[in-house]
PDB file of N, CA and C in Angstrom:
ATOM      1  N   UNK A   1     -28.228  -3.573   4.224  1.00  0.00           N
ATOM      2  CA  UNK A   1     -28.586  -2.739   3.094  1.00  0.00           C
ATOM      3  C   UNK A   1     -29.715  -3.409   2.309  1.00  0.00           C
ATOM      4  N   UNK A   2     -30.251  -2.856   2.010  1.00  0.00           N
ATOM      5  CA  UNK A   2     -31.619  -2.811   0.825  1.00  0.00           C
ATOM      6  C   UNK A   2     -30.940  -3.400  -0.426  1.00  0.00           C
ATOM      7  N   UNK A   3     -31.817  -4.104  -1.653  1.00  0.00           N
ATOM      8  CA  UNK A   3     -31.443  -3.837  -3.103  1.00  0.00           C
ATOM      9  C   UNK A   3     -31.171  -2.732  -3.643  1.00  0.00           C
ATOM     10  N   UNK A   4     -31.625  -1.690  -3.366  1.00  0.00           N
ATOM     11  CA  UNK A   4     -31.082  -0.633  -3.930  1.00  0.00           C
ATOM     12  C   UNK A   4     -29.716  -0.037  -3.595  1.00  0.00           C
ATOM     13  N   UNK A   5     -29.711  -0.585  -2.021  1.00  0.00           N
ATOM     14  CA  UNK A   5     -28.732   0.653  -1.656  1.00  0.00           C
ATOM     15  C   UNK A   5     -27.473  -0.355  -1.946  1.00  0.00           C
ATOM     16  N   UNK A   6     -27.862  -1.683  -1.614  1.00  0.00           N
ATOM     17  CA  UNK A   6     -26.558  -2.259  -2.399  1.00  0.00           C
ATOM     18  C   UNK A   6     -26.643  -2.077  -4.383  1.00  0.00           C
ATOM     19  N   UNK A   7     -27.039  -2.150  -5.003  1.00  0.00           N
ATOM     20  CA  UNK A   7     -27.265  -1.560  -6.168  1.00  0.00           C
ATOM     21  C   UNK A   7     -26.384  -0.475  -6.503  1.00  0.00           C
ATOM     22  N   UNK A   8     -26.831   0.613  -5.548  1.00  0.00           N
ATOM     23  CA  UNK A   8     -25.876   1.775  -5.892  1.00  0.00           C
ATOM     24  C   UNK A   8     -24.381   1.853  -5.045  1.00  0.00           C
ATOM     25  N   UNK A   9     -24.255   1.229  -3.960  1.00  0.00           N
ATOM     26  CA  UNK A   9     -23.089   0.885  -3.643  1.00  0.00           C
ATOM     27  C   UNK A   9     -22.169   0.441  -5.092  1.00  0.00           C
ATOM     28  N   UNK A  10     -22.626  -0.897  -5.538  1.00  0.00           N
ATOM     29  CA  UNK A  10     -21.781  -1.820  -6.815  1.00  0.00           C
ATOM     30  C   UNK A  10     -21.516  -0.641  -7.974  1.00  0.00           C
ATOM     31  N   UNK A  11     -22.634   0.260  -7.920  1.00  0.00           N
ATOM     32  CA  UNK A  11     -22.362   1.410  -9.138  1.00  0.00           C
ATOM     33  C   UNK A  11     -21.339   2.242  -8.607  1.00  0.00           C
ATOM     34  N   UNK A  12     -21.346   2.896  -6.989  1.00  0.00           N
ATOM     35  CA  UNK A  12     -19.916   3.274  -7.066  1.00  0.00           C
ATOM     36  C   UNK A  12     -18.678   2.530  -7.211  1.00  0.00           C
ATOM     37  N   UNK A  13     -18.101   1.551  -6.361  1.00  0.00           N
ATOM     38  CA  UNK A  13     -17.405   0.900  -6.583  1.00  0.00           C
ATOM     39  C   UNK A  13     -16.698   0.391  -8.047  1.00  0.00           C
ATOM     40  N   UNK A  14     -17.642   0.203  -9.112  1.00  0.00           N
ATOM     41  CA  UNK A  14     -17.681   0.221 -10.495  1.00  0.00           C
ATOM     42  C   UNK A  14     -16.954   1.305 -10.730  1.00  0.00           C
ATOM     43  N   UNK A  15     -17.368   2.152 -10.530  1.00  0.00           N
ATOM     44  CA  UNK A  15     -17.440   3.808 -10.970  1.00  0.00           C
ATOM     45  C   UNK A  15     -15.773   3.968 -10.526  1.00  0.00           C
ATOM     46  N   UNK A  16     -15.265   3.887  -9.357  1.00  0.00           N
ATOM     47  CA  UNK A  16     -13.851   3.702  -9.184  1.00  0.00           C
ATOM     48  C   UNK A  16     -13.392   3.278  -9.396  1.00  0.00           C
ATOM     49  N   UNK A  17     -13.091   1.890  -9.691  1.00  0.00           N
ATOM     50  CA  UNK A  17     -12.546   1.161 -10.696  1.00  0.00           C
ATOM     51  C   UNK A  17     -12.213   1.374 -11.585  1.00  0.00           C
ATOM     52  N   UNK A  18     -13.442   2.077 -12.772  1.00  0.00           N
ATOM     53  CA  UNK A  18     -13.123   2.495 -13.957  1.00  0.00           C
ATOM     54  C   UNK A  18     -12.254   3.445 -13.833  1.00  0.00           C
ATOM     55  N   UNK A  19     -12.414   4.514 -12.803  1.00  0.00           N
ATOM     56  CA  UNK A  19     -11.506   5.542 -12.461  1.00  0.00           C
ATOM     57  C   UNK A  19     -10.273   5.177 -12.636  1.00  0.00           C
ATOM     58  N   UNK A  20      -9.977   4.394 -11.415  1.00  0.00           N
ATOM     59  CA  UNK A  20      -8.712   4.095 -11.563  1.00  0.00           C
ATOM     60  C   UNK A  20      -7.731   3.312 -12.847  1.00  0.00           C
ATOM     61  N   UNK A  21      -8.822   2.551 -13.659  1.00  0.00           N
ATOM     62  CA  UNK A  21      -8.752   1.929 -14.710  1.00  0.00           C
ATOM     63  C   UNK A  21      -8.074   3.013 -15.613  1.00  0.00           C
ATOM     64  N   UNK A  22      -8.832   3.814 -16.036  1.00  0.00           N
ATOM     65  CA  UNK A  22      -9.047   4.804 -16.767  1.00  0.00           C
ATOM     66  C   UNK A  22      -7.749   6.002 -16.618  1.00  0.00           C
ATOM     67  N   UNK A  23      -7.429   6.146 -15.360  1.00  0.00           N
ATOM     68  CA  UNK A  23      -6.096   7.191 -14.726  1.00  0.00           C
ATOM     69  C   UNK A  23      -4.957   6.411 -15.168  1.00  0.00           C
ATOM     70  N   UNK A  24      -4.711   4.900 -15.366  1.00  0.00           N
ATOM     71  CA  UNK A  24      -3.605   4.277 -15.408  1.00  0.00           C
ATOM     72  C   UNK A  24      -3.124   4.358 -16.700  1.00  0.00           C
ATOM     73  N   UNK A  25      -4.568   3.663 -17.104  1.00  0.00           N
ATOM     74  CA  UNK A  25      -3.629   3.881 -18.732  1.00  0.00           C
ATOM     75  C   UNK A  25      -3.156   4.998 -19.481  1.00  0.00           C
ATOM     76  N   UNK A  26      -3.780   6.481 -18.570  1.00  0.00           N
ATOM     77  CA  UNK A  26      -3.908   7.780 -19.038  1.00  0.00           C
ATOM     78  C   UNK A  26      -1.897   7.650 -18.700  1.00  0.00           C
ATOM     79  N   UNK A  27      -2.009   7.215 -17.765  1.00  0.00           N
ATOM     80  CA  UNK A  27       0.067   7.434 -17.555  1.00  0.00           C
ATOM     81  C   UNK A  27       0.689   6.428 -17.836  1.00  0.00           C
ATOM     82  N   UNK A  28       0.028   5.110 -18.781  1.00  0.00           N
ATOM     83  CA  UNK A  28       0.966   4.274 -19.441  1.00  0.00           C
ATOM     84  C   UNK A  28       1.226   4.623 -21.047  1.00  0.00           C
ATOM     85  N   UNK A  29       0.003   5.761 -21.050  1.00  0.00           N
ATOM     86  CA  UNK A  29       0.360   6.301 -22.857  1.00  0.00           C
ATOM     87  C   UNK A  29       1.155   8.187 -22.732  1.00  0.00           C
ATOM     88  N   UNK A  30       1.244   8.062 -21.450  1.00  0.00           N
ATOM     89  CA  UNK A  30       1.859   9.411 -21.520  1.00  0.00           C
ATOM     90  C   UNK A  30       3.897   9.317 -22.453  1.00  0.00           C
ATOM     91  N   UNK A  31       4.049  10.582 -22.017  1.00  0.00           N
ATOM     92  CA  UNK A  31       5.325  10.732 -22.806  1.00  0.00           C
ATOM     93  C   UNK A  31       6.586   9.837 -21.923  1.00  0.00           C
ATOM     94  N   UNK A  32       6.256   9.986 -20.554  1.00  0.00           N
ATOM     95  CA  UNK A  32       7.261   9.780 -19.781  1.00  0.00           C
ATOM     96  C   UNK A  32       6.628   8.042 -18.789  1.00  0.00           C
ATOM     97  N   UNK A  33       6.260   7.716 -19.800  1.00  0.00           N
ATOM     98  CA  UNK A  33       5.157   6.476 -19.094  1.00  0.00           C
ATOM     99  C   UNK A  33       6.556   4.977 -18.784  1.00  0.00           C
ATOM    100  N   UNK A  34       7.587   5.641 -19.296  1.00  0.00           N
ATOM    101  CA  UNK A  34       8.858   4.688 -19.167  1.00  0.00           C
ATOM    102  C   UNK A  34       9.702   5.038 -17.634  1.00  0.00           C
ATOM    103  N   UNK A  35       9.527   6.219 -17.065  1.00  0.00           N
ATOM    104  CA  UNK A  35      10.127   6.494 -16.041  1.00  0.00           C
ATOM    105  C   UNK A  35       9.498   5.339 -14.889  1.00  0.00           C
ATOM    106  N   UNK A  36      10.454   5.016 -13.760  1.00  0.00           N
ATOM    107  CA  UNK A  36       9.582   4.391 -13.131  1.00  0.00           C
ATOM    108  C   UNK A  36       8.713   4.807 -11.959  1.00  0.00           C
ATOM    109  N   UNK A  37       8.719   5.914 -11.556  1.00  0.00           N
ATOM    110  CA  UNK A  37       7.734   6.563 -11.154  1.00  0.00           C
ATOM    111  C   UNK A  37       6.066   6.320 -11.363  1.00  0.00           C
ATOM    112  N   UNK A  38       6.160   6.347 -13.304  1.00  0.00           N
ATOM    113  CA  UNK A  38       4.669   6.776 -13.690  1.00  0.00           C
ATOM    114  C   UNK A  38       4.761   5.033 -13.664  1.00  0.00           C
ATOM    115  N   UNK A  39       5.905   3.816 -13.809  1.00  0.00           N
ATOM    116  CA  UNK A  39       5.242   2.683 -14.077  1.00  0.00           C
ATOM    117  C   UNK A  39       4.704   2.452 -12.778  1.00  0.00           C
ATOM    118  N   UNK A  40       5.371   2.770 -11.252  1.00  0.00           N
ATOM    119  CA  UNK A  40       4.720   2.734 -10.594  1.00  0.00           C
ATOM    120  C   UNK A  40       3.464   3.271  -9.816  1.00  0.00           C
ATOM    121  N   UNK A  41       3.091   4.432 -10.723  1.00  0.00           N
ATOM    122  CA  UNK A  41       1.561   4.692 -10.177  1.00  0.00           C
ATOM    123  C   UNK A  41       1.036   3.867 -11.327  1.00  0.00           C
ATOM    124  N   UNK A  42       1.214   3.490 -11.873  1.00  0.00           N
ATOM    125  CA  UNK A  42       0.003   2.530 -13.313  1.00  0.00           C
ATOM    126  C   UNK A  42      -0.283   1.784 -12.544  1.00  0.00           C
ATOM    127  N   UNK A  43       1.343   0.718 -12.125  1.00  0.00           N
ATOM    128  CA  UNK A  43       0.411  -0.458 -11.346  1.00  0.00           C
ATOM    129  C   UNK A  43       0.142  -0.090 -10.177  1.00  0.00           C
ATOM    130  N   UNK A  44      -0.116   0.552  -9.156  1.00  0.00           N
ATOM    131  CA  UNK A  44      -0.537   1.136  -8.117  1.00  0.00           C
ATOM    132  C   UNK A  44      -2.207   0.958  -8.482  1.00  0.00           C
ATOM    133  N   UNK A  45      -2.605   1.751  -9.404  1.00  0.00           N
ATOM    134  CA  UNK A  45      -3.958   1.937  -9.994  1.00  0.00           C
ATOM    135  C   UNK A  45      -4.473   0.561 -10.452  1.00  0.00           C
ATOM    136  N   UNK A  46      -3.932   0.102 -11.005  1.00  0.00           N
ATOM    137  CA  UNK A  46      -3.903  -1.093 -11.455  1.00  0.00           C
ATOM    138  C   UNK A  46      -4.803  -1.900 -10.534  1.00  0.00           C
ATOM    139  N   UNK A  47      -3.694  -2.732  -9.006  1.00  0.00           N
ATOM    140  CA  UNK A  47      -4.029  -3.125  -8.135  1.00  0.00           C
ATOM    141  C   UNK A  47      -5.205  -2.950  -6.889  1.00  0.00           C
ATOM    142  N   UNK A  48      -5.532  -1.208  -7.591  1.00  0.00           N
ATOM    143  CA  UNK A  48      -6.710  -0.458  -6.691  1.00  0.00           C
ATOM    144  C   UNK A  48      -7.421  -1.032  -7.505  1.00  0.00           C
ATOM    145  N   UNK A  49      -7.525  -1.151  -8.821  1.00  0.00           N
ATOM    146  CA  UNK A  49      -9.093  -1.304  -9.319  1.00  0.00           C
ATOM    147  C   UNK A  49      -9.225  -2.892  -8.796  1.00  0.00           C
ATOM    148  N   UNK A  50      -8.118  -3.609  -9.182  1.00  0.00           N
ATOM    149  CA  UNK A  50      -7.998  -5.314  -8.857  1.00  0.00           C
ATOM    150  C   UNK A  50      -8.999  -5.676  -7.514  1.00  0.00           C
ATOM    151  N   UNK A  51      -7.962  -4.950  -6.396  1.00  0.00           N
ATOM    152  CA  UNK A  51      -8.234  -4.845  -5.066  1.00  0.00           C
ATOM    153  C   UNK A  51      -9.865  -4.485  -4.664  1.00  0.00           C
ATOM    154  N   UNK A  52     -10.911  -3.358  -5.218  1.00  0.00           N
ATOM    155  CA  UNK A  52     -11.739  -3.213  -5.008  1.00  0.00           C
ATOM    156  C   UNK A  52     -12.885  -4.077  -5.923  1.00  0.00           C
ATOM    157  N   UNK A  53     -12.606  -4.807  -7.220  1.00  0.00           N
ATOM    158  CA  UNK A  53     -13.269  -5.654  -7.760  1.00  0.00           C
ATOM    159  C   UNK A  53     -13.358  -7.184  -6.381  1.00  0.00           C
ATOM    160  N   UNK A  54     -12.185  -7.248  -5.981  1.00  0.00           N
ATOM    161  CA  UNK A  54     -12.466  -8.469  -4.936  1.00  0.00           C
ATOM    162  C   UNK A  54     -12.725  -8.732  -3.895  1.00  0.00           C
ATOM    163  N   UNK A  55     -12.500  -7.582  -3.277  1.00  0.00           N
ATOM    164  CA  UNK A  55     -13.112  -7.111  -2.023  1.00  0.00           C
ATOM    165  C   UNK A  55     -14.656  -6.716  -2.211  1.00  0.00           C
ATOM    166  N   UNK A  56     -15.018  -5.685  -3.054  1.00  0.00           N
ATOM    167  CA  UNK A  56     -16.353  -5.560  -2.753  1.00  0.00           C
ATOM    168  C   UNK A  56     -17.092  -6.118  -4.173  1.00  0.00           C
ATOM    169  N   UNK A  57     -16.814  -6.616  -5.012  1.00  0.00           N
ATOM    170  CA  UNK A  57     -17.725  -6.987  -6.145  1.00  0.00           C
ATOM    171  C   UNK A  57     -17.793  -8.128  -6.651  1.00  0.00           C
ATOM    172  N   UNK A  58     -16.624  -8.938  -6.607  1.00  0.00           N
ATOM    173  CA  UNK A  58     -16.518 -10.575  -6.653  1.00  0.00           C
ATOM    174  C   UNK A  58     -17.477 -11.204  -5.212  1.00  0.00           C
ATOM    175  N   UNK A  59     -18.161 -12.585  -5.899  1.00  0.00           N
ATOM    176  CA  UNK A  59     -18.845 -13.529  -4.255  1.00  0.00           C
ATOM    177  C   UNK A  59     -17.632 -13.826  -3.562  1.00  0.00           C
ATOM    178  N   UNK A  60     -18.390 -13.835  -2.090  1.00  0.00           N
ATOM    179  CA  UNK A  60     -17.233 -14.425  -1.139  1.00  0.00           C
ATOM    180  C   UNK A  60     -16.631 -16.047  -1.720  1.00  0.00           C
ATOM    181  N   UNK A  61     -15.574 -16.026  -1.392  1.00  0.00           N
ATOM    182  CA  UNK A  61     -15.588 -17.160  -1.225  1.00  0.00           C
ATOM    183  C   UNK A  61     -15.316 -18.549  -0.674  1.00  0.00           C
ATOM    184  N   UNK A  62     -15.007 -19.415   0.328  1.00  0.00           N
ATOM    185  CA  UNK A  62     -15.329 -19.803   1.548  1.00  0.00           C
ATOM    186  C   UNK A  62     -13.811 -20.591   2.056  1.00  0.00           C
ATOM    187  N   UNK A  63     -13.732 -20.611   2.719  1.00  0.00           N
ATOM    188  CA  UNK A  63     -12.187 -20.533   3.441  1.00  0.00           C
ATOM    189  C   UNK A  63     -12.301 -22.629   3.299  1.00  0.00           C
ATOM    190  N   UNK A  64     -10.672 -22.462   3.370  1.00  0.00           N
ATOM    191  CA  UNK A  64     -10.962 -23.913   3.560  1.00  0.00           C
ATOM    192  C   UNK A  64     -11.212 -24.465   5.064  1.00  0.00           C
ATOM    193  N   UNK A  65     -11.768 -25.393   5.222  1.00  0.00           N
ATOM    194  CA  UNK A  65     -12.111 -25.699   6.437  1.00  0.00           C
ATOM    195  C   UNK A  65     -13.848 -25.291   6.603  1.00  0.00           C
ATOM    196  N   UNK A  66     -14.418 -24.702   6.182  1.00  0.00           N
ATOM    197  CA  UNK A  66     -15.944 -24.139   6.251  1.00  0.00           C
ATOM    198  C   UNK A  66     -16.374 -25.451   5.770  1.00  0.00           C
ATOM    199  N   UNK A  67     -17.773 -25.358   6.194  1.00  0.00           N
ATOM    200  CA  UNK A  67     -18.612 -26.617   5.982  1.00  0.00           C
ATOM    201  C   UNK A  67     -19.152 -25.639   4.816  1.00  0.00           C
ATOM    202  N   UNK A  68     -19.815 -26.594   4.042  1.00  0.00           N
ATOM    203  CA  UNK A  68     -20.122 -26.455   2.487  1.00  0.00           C
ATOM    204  C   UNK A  68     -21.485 -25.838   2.673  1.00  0.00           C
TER     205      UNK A  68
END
């Protein structure tokens, strides 16, 4: 990929994140945000945004055993 096209890759990825960011807390302030159902889609969402910050937006980072 190009600068750009990685560029706009990081803007989607971002962009879902917030999504999912954004959907969770929408069902940790709901009425029924105590059932465990909705606690378990929060952290569900939760772990998606986690999961795609480290997979695609955090640097790699190098296993042990790799030469430096």
């Amino acid at each position: 990929m190009n600068a750009r096209e990685t560029a706009a890759f990081a803007a989607g990825i971002q962009a879902a994140r917030q999504a999912a960011m954004t959907a969770a807390v929408t069902i940790e302030t709901r009425d029924d945000a105590r059932e465990v159902r909705q606690q378990a889609a929060a952290a569900a969402l939760h772990g998606l945004a986690a999961g795609l910050k480290v997979a695609f937006l955090d640097p790699p980072q190098s296993a042990p055993g790799d030469a430096p």
